[in-house]
Protein backbone atom coordinates (compact mmCIF):
# COMPACT_ATOMS: atom_id res chain seq x y z
CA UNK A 1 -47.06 55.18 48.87
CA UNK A 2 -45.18 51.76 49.99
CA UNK A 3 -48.26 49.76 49.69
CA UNK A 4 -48.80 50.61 46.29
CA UNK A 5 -45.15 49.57 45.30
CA UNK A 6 -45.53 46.96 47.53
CA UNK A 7 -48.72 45.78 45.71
CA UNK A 8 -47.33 46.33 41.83
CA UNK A 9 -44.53 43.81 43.11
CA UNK A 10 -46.79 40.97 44.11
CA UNK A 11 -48.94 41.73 40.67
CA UNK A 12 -46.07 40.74 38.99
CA UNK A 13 -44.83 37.91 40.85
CA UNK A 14 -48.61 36.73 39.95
CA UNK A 15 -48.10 37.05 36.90
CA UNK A 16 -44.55 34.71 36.77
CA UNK A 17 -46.74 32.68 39.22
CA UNK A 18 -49.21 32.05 36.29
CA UNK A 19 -46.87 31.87 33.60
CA UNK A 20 -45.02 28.73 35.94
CA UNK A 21 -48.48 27.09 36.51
CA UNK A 22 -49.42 26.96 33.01
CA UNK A 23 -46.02 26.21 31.75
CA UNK A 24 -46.20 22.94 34.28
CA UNK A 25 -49.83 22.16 32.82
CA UNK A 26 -48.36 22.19 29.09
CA UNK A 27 -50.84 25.33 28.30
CA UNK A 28 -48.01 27.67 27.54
CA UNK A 29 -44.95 26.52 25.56
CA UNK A 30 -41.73 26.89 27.64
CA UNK A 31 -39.15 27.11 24.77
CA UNK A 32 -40.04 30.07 22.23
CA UNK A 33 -37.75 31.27 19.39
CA UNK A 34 -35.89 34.37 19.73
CA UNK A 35 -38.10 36.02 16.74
CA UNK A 36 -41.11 35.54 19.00
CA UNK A 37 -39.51 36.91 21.74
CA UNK A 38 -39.01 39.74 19.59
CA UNK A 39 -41.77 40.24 18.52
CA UNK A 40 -43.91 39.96 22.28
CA UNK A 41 -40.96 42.24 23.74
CA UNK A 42 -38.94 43.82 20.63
CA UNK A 43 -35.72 43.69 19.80
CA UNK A 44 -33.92 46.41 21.62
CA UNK A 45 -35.35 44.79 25.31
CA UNK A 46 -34.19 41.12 24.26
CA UNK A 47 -30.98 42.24 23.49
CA UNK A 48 -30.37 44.08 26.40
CA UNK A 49 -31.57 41.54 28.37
CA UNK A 50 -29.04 39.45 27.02
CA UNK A 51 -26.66 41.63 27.71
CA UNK A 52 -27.86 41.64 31.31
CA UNK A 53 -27.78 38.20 31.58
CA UNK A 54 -31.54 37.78 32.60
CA UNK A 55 -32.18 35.70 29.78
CA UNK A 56 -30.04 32.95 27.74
CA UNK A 57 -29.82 32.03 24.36
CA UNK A 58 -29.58 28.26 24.29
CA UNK A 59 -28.60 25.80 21.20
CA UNK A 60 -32.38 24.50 19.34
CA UNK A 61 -31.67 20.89 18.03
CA UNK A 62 -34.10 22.04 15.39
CA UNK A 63 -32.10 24.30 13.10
CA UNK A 64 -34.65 24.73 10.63
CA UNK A 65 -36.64 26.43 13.11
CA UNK A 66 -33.82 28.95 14.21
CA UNK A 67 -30.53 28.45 15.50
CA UNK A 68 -31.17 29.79 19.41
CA UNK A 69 -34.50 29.63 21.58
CA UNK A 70 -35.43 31.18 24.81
CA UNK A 71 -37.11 30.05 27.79
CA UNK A 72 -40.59 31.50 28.28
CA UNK A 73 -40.23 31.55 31.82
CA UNK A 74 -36.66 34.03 31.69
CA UNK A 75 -38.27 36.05 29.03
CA UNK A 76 -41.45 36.91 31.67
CA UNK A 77 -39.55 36.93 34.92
CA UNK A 78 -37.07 39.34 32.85
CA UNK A 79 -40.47 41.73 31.68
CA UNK A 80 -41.52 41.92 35.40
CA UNK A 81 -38.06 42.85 36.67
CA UNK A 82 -38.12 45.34 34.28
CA UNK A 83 -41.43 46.61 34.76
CA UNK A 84 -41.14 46.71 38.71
CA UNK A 85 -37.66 48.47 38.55
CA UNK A 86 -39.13 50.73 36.37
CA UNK A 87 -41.85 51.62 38.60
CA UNK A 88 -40.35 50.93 41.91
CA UNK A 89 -37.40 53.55 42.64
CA UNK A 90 -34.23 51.76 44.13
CA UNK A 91 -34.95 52.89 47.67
CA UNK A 92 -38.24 51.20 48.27
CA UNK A 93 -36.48 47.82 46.70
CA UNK A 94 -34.14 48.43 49.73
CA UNK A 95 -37.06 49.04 52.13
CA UNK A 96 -39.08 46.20 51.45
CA UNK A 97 -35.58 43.99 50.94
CA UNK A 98 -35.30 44.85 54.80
CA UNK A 99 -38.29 44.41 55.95
């Protein structure tokens, strides 16, 4: 039962692992707008995230393209740690923490 927990945690670190390596080969745009955040992740899970501090609205210099923007990178590292806690109960995040 670990091991699969164990392995959904390394799919998603992966995953931010691909996202970073892209990101650094200018494939993937790091700055996105908060309406396409929205719309990859919805509304309710931006906000919240917000709230949560995993992600950060910062300033655009363009203002004709939106007041805020979000880092791609926070917006995926914030979808995995959702996804894992969701999937990984709190005392087998303390296990493998330990171990």
């Amino acid at each position: 039962m670990e091991k699969n927990y164990l392995e959904k945690i390394i799919a998603e670190s992966i995953k931010i692992g691909t996202i970073q390596t892209l990101k650094s080969l200018g494939l993937l745009p790091e700055v996105i707008t908060i309406s396409q955040a929205e719309k990859m992740y919805g509304k309710r899970l931006i906000k919240e995230w917000r709230d949560k501090a995993w992600i950060k609205f910062y300033p655009a210099k363009n203002k004709e393209r939106g007041r805020y923007y979000v880092k791609r990178s926070e917006v995926e590292t914030a979808a995995s740690m959702l996804d894992i806690h969701n999937k990984v109960p709190d005392n087998i995040i303390q296990q493998l923490i330990q171990a």
